[in-house]
PDB file of N, CA and C in Angstrom:
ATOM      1  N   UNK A   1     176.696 -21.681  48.230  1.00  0.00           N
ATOM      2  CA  UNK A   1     175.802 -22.175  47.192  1.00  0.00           C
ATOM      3  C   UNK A   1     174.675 -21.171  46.932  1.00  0.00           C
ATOM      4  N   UNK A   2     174.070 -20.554  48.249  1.00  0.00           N
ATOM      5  CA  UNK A   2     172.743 -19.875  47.711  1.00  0.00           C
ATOM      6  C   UNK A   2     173.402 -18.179  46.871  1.00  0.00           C
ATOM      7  N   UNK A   3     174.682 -18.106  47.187  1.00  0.00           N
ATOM      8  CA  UNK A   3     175.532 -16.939  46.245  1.00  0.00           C
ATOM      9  C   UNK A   3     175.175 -17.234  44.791  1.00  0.00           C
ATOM     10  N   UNK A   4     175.690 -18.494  44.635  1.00  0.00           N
ATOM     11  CA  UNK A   4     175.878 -18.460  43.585  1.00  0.00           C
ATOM     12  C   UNK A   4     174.547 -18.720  42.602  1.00  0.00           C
ATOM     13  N   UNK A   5     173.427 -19.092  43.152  1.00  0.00           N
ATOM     14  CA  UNK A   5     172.355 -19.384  42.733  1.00  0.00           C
ATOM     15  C   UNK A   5     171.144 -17.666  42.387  1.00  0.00           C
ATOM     16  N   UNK A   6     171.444 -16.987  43.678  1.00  0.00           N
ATOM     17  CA  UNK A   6     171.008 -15.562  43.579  1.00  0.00           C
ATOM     18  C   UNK A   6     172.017 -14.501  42.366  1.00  0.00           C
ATOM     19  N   UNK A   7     173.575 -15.247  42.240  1.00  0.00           N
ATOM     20  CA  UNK A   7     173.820 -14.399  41.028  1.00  0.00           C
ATOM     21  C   UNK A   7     173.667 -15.197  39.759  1.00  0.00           C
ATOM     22  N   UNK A   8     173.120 -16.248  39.726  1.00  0.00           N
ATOM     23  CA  UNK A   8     172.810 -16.979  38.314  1.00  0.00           C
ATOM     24  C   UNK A   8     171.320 -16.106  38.013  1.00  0.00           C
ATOM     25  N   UNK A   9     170.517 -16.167  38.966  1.00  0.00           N
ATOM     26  CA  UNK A   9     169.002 -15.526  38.791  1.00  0.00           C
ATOM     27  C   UNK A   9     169.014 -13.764  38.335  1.00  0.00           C
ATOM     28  N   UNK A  10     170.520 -13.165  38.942  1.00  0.00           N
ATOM     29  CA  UNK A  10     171.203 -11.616  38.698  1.00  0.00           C
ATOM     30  C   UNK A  10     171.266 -11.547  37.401  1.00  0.00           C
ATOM     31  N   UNK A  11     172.101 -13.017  36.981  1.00  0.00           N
ATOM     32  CA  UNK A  11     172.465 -12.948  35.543  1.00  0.00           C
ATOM     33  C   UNK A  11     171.298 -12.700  34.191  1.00  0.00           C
ATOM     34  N   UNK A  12     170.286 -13.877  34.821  1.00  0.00           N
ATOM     35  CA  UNK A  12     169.071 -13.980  33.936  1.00  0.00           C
ATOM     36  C   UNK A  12     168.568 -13.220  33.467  1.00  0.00           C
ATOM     37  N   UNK A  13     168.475 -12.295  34.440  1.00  0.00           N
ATOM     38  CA  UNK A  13     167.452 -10.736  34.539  1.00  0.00           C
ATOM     39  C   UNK A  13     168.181  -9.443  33.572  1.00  0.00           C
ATOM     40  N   UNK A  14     169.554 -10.033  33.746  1.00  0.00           N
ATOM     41  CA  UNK A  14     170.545  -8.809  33.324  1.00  0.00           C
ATOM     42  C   UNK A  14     170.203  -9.454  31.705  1.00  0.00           C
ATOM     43  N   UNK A  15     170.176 -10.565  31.303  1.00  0.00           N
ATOM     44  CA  UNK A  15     170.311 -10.740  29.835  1.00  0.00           C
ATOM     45  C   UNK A  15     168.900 -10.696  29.354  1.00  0.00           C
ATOM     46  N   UNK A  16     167.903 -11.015  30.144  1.00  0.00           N
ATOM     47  CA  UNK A  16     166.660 -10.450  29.870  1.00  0.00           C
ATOM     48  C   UNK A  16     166.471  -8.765  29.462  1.00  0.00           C
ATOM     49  N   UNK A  17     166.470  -8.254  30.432  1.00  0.00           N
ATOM     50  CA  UNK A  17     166.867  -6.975  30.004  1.00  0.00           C
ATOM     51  C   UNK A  17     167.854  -6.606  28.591  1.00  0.00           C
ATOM     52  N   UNK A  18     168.676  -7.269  28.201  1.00  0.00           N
ATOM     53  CA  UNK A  18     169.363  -7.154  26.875  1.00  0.00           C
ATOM     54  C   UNK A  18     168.232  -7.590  25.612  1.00  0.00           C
ATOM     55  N   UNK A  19     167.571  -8.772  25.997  1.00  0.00           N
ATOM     56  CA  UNK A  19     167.164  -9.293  24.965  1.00  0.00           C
ATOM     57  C   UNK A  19     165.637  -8.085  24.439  1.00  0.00           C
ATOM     58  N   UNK A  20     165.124  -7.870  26.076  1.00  0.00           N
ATOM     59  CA  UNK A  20     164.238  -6.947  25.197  1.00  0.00           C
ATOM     60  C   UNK A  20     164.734  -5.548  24.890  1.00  0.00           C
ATOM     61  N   UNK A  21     165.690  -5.241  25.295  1.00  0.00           N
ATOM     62  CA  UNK A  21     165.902  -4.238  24.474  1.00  0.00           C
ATOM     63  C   UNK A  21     166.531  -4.585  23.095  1.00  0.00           C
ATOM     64  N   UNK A  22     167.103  -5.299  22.463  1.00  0.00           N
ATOM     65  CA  UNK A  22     167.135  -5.631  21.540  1.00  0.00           C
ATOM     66  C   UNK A  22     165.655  -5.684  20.401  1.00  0.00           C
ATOM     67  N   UNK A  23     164.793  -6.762  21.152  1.00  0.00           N
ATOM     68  CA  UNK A  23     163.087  -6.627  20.343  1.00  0.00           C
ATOM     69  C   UNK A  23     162.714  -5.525  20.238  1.00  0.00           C
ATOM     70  N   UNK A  24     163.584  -4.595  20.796  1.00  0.00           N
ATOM     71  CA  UNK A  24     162.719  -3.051  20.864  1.00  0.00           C
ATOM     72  C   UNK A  24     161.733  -2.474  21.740  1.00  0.00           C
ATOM     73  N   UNK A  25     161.584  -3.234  22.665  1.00  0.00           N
ATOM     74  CA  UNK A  25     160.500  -2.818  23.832  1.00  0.00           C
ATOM     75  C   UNK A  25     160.849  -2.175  24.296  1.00  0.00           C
ATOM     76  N   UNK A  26     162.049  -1.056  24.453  1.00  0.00           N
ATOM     77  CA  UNK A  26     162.066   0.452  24.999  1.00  0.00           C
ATOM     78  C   UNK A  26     162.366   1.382  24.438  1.00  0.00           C
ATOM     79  N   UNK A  27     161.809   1.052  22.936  1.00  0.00           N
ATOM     80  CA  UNK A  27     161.633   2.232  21.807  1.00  0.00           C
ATOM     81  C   UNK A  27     160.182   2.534  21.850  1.00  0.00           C
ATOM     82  N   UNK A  28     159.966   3.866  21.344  1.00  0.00           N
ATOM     83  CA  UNK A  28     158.559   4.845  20.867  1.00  0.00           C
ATOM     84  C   UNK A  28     158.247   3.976  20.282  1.00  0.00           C
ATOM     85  N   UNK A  29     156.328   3.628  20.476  1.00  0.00           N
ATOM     86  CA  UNK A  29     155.685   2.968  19.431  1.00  0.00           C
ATOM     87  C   UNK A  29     155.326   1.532  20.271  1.00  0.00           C
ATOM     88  N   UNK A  30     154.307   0.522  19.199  1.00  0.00           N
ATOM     89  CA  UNK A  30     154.041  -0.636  20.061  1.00  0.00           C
ATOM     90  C   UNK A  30     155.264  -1.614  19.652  1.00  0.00           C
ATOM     91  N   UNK A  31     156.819  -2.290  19.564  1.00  0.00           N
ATOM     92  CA  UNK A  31     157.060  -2.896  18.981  1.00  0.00           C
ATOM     93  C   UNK A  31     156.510  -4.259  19.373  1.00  0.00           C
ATOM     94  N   UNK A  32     156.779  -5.305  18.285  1.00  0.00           N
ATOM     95  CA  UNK A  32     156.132  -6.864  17.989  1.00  0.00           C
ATOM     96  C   UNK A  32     157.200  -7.291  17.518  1.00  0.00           C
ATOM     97  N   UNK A  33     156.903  -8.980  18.134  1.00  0.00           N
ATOM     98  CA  UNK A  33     158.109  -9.682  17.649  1.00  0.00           C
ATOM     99  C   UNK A  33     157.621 -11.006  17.736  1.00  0.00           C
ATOM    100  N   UNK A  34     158.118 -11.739  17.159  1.00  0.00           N
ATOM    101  CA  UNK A  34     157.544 -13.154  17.168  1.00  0.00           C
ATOM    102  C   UNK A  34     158.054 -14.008  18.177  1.00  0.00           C
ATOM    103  N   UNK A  35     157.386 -15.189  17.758  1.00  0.00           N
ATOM    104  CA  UNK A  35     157.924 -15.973  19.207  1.00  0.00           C
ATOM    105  C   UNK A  35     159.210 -16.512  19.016  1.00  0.00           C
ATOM    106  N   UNK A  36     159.006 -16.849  17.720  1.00  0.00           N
ATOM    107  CA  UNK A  36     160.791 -17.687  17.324  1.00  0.00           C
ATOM    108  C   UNK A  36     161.819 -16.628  17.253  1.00  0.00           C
ATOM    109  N   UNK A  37     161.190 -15.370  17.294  1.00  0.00           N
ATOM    110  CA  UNK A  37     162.596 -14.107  17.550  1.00  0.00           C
ATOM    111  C   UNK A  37     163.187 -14.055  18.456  1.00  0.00           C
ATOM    112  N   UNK A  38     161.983 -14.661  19.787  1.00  0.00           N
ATOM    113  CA  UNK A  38     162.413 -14.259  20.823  1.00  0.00           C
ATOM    114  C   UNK A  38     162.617 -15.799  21.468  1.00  0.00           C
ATOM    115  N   UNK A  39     163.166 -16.784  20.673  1.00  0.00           N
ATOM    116  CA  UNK A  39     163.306 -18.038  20.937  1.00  0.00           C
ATOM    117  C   UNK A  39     164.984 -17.879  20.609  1.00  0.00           C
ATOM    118  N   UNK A  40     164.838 -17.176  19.255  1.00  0.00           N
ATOM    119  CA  UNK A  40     166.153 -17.128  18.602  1.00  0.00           C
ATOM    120  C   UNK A  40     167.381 -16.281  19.453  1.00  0.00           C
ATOM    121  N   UNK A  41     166.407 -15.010  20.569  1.00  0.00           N
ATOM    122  CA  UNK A  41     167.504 -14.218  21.155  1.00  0.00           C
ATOM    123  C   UNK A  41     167.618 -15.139  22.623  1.00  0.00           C
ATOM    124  N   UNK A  42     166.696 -15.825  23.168  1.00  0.00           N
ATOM    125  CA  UNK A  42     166.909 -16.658  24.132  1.00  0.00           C
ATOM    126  C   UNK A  42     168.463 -17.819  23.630  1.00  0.00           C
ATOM    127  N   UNK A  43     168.009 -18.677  22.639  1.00  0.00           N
ATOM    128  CA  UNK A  43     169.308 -19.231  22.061  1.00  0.00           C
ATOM    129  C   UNK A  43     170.805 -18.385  22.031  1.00  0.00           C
ATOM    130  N   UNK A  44     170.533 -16.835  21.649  1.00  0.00           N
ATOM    131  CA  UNK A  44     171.816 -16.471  21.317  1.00  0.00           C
ATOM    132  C   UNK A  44     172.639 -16.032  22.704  1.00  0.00           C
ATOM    133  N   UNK A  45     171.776 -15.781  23.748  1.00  0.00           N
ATOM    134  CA  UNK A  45     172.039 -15.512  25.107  1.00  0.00           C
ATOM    135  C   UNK A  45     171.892 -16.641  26.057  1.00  0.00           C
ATOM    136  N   UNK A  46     171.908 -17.888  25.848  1.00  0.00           N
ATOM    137  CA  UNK A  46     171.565 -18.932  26.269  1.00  0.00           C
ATOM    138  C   UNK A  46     171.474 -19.059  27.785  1.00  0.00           C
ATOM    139  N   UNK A  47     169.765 -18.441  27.765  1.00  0.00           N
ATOM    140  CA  UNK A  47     169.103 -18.613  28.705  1.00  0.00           C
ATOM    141  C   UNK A  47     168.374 -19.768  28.639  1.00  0.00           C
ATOM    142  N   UNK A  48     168.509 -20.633  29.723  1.00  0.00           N
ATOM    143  CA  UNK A  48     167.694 -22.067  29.987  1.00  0.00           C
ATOM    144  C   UNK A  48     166.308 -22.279  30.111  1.00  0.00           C
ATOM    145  N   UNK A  49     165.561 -21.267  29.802  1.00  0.00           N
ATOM    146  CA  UNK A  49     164.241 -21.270  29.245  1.00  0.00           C
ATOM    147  C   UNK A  49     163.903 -21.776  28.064  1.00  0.00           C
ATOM    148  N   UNK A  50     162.762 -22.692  28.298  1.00  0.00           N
ATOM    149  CA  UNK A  50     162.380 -23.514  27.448  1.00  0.00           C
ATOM    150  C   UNK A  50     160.785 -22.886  26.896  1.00  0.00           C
ATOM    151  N   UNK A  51     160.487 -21.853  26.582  1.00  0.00           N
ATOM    152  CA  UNK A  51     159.517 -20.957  26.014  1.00  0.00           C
ATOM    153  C   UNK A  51     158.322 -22.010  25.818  1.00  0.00           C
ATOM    154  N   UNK A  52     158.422 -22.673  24.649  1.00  0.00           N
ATOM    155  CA  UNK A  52     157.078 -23.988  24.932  1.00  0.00           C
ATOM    156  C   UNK A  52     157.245 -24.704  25.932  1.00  0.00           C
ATOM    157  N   UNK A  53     157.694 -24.787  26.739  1.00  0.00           N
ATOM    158  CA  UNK A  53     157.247 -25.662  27.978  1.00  0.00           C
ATOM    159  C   UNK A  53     156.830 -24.523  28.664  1.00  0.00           C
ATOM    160  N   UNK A  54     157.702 -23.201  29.178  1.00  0.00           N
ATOM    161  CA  UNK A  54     156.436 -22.544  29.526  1.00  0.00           C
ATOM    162  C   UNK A  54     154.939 -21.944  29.214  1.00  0.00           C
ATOM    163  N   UNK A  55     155.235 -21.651  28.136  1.00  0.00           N
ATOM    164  CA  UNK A  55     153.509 -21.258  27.421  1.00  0.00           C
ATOM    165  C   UNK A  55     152.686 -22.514  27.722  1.00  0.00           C
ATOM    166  N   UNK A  56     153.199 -24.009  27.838  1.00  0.00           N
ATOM    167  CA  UNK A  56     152.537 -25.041  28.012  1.00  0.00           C
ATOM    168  C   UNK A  56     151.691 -24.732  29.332  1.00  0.00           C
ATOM    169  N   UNK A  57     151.877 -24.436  30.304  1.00  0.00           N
ATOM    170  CA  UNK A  57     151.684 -24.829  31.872  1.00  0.00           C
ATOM    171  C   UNK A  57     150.740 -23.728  31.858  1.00  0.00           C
ATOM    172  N   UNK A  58     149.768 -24.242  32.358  1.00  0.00           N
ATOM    173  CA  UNK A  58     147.871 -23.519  32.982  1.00  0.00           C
ATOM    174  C   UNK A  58     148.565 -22.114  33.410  1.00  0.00           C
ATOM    175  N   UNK A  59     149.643 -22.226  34.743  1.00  0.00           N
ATOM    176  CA  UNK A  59     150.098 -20.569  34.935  1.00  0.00           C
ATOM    177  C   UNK A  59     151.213 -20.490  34.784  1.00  0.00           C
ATOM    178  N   UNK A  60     152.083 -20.022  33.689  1.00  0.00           N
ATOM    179  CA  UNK A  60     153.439 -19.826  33.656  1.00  0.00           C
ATOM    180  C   UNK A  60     154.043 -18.963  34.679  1.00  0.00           C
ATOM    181  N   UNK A  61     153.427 -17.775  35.386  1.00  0.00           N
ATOM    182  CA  UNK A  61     154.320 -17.299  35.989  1.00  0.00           C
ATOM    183  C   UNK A  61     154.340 -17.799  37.448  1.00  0.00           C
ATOM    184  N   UNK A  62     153.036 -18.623  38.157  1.00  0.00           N
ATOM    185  CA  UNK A  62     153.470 -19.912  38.922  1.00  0.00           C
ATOM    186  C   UNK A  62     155.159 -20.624  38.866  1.00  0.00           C
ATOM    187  N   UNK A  63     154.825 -21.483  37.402  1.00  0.00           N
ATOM    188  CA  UNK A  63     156.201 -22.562  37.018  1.00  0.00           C
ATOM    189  C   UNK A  63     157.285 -21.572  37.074  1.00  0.00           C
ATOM    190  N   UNK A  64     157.496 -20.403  36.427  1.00  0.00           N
ATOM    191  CA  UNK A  64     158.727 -19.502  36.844  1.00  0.00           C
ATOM    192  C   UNK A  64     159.113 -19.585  38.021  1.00  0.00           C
ATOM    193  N   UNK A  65     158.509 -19.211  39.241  1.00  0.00           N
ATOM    194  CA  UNK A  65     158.605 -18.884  40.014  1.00  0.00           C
ATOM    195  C   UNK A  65     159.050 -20.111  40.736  1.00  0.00           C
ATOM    196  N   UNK A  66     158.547 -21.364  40.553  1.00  0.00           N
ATOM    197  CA  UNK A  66     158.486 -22.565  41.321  1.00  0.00           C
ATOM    198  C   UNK A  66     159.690 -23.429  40.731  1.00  0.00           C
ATOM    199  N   UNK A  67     159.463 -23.533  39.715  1.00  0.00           N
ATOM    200  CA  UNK A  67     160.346 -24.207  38.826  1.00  0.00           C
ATOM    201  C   UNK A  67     161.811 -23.734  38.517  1.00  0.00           C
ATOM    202  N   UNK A  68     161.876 -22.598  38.193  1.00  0.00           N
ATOM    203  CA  UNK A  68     163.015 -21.631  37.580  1.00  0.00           C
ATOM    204  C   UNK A  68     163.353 -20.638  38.736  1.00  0.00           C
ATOM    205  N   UNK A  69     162.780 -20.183  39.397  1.00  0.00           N
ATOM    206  CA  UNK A  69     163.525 -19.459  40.939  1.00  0.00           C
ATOM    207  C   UNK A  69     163.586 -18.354  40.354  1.00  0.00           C
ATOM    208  N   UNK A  70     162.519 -17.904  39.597  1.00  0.00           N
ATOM    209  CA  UNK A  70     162.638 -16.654  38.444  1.00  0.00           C
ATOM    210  C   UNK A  70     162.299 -15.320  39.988  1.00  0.00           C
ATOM    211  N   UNK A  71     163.358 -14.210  39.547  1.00  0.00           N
ATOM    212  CA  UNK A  71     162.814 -13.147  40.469  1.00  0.00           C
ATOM    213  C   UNK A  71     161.992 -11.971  39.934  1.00  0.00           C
ATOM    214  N   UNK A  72     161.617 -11.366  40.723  1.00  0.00           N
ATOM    215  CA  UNK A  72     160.630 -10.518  40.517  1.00  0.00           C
ATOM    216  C   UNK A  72     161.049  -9.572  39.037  1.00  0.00           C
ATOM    217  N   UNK A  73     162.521  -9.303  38.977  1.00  0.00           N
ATOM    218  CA  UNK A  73     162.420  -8.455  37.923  1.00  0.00           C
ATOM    219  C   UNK A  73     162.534  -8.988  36.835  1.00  0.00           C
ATOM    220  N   UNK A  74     163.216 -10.911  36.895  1.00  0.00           N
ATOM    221  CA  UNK A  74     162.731 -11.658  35.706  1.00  0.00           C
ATOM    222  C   UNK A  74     161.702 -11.347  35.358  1.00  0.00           C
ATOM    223  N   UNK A  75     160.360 -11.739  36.086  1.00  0.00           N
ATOM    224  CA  UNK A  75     159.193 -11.564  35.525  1.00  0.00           C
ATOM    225  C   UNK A  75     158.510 -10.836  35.200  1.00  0.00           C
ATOM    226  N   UNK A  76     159.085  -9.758  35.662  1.00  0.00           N
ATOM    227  CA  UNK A  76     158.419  -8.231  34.416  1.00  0.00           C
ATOM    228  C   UNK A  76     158.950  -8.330  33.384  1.00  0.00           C
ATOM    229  N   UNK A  77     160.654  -9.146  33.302  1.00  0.00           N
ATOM    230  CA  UNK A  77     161.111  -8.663  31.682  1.00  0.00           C
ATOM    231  C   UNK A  77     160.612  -9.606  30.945  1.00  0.00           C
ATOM    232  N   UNK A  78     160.325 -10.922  31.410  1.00  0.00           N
ATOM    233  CA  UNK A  78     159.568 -11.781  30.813  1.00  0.00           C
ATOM    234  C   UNK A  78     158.427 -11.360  30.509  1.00  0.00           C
ATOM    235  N   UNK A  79     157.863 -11.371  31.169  1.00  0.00           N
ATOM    236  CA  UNK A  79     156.226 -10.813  30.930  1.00  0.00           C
ATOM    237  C   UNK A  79     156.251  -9.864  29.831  1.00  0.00           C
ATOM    238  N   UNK A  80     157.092  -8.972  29.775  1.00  0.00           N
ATOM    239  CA  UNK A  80     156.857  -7.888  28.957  1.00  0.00           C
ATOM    240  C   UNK A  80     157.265  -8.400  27.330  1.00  0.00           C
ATOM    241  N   UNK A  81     158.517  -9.102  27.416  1.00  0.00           N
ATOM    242  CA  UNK A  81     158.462  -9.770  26.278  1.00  0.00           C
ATOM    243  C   UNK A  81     157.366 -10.318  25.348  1.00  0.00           C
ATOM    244  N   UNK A  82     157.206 -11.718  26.567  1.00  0.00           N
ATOM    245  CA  UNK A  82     156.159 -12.697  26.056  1.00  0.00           C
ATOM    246  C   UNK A  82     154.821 -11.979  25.638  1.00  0.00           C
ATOM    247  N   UNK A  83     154.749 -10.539  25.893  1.00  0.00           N
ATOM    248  CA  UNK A  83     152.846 -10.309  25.827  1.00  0.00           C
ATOM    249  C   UNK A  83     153.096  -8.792  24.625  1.00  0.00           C
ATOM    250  N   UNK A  84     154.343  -8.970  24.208  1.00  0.00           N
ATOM    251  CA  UNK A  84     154.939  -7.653  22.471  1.00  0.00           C
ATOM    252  C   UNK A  84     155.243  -9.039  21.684  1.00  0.00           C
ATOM    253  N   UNK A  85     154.990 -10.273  22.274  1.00  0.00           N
ATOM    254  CA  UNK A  85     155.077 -11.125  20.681  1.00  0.00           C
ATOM    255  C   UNK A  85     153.566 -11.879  20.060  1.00  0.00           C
ATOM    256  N   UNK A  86     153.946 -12.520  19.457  1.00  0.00           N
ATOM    257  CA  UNK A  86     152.693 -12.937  18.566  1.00  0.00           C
ATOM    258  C   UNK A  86     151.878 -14.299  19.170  1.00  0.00           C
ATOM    259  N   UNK A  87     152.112 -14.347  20.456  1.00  0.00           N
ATOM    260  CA  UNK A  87     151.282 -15.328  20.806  1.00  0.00           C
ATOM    261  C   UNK A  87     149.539 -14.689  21.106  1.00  0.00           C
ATOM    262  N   UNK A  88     148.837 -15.507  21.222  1.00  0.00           N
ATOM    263  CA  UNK A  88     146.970 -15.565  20.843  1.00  0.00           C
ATOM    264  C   UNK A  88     147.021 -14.090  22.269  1.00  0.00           C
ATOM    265  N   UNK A  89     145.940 -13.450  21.701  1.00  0.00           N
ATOM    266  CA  UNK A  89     145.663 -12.453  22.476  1.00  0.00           C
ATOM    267  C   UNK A  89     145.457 -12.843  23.968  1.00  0.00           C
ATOM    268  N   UNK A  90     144.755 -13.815  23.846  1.00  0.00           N
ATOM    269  CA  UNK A  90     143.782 -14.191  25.439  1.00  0.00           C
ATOM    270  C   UNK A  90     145.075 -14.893  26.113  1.00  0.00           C
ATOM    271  N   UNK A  91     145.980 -15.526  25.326  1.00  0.00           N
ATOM    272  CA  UNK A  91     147.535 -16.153  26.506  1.00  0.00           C
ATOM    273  C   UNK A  91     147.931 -15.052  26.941  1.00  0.00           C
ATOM    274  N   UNK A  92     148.008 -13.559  26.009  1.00  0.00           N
ATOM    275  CA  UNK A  92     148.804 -12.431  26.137  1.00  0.00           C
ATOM    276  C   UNK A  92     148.396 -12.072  27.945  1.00  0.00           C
ATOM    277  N   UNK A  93     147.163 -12.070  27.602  1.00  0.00           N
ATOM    278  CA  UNK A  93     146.359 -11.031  28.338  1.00  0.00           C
ATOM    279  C   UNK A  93     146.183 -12.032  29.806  1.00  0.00           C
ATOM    280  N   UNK A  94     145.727 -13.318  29.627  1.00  0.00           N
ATOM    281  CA  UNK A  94     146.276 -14.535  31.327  1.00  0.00           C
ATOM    282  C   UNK A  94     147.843 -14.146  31.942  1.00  0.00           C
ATOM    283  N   UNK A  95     148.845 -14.582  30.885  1.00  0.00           N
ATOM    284  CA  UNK A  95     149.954 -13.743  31.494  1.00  0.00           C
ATOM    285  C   UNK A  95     150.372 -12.758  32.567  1.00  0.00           C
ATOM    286  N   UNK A  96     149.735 -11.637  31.536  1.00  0.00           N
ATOM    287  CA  UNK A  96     149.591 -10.191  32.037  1.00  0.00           C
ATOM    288  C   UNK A  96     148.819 -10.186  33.294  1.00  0.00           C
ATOM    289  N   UNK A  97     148.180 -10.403  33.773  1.00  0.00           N
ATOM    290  CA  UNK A  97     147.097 -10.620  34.608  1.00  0.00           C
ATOM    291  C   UNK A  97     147.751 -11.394  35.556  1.00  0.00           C
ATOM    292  N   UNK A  98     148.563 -12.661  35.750  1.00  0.00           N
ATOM    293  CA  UNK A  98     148.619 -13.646  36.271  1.00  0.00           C
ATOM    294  C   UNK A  98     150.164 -12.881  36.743  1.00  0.00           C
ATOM    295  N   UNK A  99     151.000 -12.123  35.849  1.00  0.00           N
ATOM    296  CA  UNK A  99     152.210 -11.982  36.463  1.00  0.00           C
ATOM    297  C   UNK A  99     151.901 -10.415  37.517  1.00  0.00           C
ATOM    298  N   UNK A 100     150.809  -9.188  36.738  1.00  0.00           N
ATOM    299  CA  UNK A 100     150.342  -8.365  37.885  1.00  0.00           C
ATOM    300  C   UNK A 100     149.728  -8.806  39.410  1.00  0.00           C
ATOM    301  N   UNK A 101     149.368 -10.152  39.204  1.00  0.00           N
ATOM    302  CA  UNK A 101     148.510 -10.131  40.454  1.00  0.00           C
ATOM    303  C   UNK A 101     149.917 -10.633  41.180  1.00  0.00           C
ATOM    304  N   UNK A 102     150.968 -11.655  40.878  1.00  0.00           N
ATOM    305  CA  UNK A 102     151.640 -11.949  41.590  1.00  0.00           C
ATOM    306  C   UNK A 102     152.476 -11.131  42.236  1.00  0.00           C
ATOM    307  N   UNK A 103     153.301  -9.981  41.441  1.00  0.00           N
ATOM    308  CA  UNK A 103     154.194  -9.149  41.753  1.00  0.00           C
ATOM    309  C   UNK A 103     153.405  -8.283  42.705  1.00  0.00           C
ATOM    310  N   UNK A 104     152.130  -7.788  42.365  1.00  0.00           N
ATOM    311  CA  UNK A 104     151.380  -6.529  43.184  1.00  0.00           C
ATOM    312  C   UNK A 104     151.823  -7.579  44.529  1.00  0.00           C
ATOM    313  N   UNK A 105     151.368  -8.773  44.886  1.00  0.00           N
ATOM    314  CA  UNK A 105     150.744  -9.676  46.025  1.00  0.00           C
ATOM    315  C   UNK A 105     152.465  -9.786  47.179  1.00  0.00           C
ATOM    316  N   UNK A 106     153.270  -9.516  45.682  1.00  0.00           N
ATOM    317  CA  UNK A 106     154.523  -9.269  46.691  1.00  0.00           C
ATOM    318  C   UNK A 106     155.196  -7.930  47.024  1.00  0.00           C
ATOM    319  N   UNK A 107     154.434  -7.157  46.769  1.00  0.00           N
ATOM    320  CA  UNK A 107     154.992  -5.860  46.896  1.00  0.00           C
ATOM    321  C   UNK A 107     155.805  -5.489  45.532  1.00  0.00           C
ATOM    322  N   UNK A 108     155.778  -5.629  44.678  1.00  0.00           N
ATOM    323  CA  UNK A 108     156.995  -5.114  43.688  1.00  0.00           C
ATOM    324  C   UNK A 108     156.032  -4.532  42.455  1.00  0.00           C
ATOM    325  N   UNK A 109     155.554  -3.367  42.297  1.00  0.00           N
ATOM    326  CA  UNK A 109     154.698  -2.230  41.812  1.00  0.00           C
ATOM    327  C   UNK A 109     155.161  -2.547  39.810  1.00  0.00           C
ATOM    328  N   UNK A 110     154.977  -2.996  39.373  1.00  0.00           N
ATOM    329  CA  UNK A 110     155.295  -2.496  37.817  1.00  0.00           C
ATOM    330  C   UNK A 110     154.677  -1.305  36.891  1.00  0.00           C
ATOM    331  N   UNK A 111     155.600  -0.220  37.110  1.00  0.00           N
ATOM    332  CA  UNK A 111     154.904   0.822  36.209  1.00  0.00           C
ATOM    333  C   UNK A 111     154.253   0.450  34.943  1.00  0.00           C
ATOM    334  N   UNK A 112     155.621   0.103  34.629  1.00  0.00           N
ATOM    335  CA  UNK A 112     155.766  -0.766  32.789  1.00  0.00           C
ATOM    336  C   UNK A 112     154.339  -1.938  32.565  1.00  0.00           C
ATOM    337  N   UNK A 113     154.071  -2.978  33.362  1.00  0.00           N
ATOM    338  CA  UNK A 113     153.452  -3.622  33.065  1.00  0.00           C
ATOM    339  C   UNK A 113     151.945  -3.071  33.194  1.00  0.00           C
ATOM    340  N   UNK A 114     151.387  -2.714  34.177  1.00  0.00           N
ATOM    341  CA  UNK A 114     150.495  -1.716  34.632  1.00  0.00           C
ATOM    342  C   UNK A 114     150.049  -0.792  33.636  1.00  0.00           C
ATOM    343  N   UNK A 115     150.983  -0.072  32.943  1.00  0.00           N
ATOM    344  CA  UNK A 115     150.626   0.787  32.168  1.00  0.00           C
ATOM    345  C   UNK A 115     150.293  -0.236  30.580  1.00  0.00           C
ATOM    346  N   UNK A 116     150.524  -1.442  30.244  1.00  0.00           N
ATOM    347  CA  UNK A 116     150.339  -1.761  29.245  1.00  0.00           C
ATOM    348  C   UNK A 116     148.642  -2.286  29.246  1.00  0.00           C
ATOM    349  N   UNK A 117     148.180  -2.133  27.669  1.00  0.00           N
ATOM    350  CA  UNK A 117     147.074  -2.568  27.468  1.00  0.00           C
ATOM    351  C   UNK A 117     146.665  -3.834  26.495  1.00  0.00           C
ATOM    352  N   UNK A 118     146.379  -4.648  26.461  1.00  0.00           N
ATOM    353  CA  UNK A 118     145.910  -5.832  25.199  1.00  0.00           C
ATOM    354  C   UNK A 118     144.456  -5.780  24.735  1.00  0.00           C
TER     355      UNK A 118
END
C-alpha cells in the first residue's frame, strides 16, 4: 500500500512538472497565467486538487502537506505555479514565504523559488 501511495505522489509531481511547463514557467521572461488556466490544465491532467479549497485555508502549504501527502517537489511545482498566476499579490507572496520556510526547515534548498521575487 505505502508503494503505491509514494508512486501516486511520483505521479503528481511528474504532471505538475508538465503543467508548468506548459504555462511557460521555464521559458525566458516573467510568464503569467491565470487561475482558471491553471484550473483548466489541472482538469486536463486530472490532478485531485481542488485549487479553491486550497487558496481557501490560512496556510495552504500546511493542508498540502497534511491533507494531500504533497512532497517536497510537489510543492515547489506548486508553489511556483500558484505565485506566475493572477492571484492578489500579498496570497502570492504568504505562499512563497510559507512554502520557503517549510522546504528550507526540511532540508530541500529551492534554487527556483529562492531566486523568485513579488
Amino acid at each position: 500500500m505505502e508503494d503505491f501511495i509514494l508512486r501516486e505522489i511520483d505521479r503528481i509531481g511528474e504532471l505538475l512538472l508538465q503543467i508548468a511547463i506548459r504555462l511557460g514557467l521555464f521559458k525566458d521572461g516573467d510568464p503569467k497565467c491565470t487561475l482558471a488556466d491553471v484550473k483548466a490544465e489541472f482538469g486536463k491532467a486530472e490532478i485531485d486538487y481542488n485549487l479553491d479549497e486550497i487558496l481557501s485555508q490560512e496556510n495552504p502549504i500546511a493542508y498540502l502537506v497534511e491533507q494531500k501527502g504533497a512532497s517536497d517537489k510537489c510543492l515547489e511545482l506548486l508553489t511556483d505555479i500558484l505565485i506566475h498566476s493572477d492571484i492578489d499579490e500579498a496570497r502570492r507572496r504568504s505562499i512563497l514565504d510559507d512554502a520557503l520556510r517549510y522546504l528550507d526547515h526540511r532540508g530541500y534548498y529551492s534554487f527556483r523559488l529562492h531566486s523568485l521575487s513579488i
